[in-house]
PDB file of N, CA and C in Angstrom:
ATOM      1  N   UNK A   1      20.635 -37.477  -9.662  1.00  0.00           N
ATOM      2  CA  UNK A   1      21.822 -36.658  -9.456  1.00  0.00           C
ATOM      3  C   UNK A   1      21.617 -35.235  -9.963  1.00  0.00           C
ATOM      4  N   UNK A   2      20.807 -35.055 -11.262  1.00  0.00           N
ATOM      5  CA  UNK A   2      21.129 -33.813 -11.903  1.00  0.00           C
ATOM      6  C   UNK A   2      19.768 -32.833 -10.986  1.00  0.00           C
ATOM      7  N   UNK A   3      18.635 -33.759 -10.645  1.00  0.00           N
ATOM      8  CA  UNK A   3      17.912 -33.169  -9.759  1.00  0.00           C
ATOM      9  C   UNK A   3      18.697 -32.568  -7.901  1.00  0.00           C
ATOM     10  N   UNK A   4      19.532 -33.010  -7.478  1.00  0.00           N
ATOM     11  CA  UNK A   4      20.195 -32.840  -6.467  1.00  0.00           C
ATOM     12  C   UNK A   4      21.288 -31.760  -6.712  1.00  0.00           C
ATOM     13  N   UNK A   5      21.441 -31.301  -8.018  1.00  0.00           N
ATOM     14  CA  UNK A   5      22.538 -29.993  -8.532  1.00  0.00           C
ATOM     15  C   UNK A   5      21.453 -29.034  -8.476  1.00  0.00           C
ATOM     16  N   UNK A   6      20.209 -29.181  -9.228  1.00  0.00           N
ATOM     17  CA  UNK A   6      19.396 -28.113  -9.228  1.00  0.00           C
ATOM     18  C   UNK A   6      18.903 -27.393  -8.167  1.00  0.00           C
ATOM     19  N   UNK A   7      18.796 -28.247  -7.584  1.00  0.00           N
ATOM     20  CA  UNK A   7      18.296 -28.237  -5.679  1.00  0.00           C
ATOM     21  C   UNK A   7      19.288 -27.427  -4.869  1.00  0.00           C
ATOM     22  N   UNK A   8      20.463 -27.712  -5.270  1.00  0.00           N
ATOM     23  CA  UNK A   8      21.585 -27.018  -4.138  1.00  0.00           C
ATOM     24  C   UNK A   8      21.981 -25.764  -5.071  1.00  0.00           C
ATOM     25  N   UNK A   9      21.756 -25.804  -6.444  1.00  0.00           N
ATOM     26  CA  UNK A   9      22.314 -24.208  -7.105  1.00  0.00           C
ATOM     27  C   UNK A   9      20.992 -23.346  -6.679  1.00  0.00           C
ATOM     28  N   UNK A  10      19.725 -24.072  -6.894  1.00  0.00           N
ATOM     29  CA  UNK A  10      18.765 -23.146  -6.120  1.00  0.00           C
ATOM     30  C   UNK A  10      19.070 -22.596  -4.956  1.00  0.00           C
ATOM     31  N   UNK A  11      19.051 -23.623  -4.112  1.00  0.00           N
ATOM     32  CA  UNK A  11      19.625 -22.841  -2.648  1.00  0.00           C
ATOM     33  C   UNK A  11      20.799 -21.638  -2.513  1.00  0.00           C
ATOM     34  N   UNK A  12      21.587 -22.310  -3.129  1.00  0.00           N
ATOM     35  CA  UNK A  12      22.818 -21.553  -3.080  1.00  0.00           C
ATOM     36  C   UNK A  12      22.228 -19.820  -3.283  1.00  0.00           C
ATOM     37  N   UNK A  13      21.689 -20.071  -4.851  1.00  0.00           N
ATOM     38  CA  UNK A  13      21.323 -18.487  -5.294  1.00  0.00           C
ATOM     39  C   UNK A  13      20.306 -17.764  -4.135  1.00  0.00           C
ATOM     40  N   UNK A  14      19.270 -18.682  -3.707  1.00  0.00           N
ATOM     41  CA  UNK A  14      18.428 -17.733  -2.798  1.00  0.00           C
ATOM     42  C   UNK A  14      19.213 -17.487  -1.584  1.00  0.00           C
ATOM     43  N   UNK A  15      20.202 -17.947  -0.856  1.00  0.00           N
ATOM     44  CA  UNK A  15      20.993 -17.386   0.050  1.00  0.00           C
ATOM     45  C   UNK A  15      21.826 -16.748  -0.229  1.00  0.00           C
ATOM     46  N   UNK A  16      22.611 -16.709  -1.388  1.00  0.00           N
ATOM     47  CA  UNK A  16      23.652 -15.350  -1.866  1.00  0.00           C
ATOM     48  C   UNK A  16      22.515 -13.783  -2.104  1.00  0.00           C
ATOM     49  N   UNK A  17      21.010 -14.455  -2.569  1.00  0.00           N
ATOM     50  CA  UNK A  17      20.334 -13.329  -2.695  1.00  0.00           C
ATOM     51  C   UNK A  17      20.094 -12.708  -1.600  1.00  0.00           C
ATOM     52  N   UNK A  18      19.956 -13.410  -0.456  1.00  0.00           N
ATOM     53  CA  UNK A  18      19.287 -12.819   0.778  1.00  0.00           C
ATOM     54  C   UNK A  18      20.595 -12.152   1.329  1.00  0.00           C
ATOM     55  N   UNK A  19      21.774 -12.531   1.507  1.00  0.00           N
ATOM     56  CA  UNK A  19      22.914 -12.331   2.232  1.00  0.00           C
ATOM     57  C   UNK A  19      23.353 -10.685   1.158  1.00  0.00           C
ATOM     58  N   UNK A  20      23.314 -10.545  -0.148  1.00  0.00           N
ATOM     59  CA  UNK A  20      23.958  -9.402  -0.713  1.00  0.00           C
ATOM     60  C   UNK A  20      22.519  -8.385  -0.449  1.00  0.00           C
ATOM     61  N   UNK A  21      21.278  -8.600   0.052  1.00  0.00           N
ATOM     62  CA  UNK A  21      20.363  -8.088  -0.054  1.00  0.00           C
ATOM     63  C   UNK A  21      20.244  -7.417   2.193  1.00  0.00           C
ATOM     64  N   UNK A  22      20.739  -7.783   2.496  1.00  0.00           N
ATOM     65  CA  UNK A  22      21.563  -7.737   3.732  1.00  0.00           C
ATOM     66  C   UNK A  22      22.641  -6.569   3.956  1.00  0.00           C
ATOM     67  N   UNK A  23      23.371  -7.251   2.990  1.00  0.00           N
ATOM     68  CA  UNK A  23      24.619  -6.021   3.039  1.00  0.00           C
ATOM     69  C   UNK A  23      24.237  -4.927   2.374  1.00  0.00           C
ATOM     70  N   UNK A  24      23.561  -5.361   1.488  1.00  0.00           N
ATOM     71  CA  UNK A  24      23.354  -3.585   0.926  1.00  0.00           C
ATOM     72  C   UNK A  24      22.477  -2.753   1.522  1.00  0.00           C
ATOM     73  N   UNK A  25      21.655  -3.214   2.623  1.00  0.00           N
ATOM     74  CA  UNK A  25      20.782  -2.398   3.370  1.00  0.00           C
ATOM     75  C   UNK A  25      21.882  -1.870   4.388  1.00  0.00           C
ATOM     76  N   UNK A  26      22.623  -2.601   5.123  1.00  0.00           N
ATOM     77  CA  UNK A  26      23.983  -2.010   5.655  1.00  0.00           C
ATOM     78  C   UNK A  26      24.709  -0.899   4.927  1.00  0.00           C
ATOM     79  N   UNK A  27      24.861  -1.454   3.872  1.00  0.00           N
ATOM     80  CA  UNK A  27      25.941  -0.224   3.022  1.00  0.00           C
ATOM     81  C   UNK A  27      24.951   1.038   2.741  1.00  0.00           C
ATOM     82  N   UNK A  28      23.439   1.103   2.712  1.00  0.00           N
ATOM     83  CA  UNK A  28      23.031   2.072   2.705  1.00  0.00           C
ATOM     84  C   UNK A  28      23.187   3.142   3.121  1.00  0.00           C
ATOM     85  N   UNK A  29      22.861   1.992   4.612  1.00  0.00           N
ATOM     86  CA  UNK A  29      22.115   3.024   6.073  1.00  0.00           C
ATOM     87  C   UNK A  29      23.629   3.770   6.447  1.00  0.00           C
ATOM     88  N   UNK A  30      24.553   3.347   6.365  1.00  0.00           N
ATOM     89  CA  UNK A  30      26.013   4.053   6.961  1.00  0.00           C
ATOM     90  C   UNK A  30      26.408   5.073   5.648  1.00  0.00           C
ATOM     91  N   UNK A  31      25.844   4.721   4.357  1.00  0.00           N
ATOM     92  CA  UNK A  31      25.533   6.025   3.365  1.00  0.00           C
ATOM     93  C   UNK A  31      26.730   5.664   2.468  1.00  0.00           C
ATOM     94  N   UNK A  32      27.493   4.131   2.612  1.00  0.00           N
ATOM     95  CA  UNK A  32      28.523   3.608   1.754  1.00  0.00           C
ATOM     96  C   UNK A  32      27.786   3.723   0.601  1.00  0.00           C
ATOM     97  N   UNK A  33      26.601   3.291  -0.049  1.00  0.00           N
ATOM     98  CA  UNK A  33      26.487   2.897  -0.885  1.00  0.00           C
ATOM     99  C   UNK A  33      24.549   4.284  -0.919  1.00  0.00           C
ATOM    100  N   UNK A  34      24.870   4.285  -2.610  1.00  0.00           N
ATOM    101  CA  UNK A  34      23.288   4.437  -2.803  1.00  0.00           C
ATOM    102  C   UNK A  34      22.892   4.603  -4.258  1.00  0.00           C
ATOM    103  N   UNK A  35      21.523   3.849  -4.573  1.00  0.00           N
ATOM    104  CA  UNK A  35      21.148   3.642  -5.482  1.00  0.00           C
ATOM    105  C   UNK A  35      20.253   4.865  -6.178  1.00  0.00           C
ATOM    106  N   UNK A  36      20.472   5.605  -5.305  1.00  0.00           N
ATOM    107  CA  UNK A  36      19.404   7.056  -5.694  1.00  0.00           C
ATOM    108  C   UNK A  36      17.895   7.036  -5.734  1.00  0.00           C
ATOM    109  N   UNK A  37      17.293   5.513  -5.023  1.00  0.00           N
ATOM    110  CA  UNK A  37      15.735   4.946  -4.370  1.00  0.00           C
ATOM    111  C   UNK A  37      15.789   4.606  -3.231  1.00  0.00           C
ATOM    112  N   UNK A  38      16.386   5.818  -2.213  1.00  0.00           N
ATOM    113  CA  UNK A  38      16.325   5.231  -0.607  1.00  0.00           C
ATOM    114  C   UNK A  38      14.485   5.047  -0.239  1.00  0.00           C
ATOM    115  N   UNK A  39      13.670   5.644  -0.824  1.00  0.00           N
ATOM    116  CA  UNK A  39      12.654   5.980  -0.476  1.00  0.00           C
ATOM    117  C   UNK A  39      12.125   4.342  -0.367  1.00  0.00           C
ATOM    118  N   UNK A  40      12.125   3.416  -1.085  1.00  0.00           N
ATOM    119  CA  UNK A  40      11.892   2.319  -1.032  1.00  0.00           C
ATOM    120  C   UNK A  40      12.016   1.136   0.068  1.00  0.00           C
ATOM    121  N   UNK A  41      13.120   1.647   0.830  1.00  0.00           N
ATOM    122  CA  UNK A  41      13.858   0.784   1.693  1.00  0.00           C
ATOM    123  C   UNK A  41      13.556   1.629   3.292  1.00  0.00           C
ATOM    124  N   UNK A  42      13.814   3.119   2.835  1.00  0.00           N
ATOM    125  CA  UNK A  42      13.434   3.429   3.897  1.00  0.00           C
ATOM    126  C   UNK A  42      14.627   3.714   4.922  1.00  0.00           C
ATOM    127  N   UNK A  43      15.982   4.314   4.395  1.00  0.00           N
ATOM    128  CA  UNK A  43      17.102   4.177   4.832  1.00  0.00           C
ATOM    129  C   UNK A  43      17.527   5.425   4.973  1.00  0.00           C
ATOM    130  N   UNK A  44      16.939   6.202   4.542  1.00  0.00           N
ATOM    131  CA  UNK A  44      16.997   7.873   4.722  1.00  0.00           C
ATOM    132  C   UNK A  44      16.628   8.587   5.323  1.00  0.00           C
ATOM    133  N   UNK A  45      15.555   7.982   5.340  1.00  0.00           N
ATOM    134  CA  UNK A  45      14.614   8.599   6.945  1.00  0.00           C
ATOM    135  C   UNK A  45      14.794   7.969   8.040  1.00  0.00           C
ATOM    136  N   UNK A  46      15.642   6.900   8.182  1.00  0.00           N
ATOM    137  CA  UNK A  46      16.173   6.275   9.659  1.00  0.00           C
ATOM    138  C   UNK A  46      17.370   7.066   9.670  1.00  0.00           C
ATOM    139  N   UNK A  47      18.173   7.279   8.635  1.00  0.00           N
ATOM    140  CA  UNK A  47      19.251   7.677   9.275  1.00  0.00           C
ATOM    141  C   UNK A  47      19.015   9.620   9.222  1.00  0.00           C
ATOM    142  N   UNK A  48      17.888   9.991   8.835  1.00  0.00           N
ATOM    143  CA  UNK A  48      17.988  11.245   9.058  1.00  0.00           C
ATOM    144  C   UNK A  48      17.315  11.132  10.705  1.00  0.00           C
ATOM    145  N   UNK A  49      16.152  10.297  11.171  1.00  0.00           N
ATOM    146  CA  UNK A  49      15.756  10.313  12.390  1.00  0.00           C
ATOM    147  C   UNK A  49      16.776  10.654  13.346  1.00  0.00           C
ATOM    148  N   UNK A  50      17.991   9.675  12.776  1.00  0.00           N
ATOM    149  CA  UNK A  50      19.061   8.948  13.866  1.00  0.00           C
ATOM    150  C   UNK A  50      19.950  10.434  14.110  1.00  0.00           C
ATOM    151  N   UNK A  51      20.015  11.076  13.114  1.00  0.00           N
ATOM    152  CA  UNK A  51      20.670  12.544  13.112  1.00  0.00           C
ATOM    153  C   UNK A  51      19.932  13.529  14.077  1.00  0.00           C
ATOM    154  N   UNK A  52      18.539  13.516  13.993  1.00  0.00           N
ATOM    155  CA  UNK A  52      17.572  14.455  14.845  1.00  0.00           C
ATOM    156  C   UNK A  52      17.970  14.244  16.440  1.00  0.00           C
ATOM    157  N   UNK A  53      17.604  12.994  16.061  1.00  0.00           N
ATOM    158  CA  UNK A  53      17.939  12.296  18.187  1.00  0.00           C
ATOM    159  C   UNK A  53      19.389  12.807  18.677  1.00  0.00           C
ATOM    160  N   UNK A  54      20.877  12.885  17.800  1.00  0.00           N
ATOM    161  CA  UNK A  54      22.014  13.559  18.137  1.00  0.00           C
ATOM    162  C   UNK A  54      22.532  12.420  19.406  1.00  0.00           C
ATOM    163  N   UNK A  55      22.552  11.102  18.589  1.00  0.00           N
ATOM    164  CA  UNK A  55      22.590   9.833  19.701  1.00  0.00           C
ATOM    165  C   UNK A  55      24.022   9.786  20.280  1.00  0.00           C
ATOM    166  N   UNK A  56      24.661   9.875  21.062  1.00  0.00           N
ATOM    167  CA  UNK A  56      26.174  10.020  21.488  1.00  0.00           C
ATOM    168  C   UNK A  56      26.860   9.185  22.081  1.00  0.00           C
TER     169      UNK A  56
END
């Protein structure tokens, strides 16, 4: 039993990790959010690209 809690709180955490790790690349790129290390992710230079192109 206590092996079958460990198993599903594992899971649980690596999908809350992946899912808030998701949104915050969202909240980046639209410029909601920033950690002041876009350079890492790479979210600054897509959305400055996306500015150059003048997409309409």
């Amino acid at each position: 039993m206590a092996k079958g809690i460990k198993t599903l709180w594992g899971s649980l955490t690596i999908f809350f990790a992946g899912l808030w790790l998701v949104v915050r690349i969202i909240f980046e790129y639209f410029g909601i959010i920033s950690d002041g290390n876009d350079r890492t992710t790479g979210i600054k230079d897509l959305r400055e690209e996306y500015k150059k192109a003048n997409y309409k």
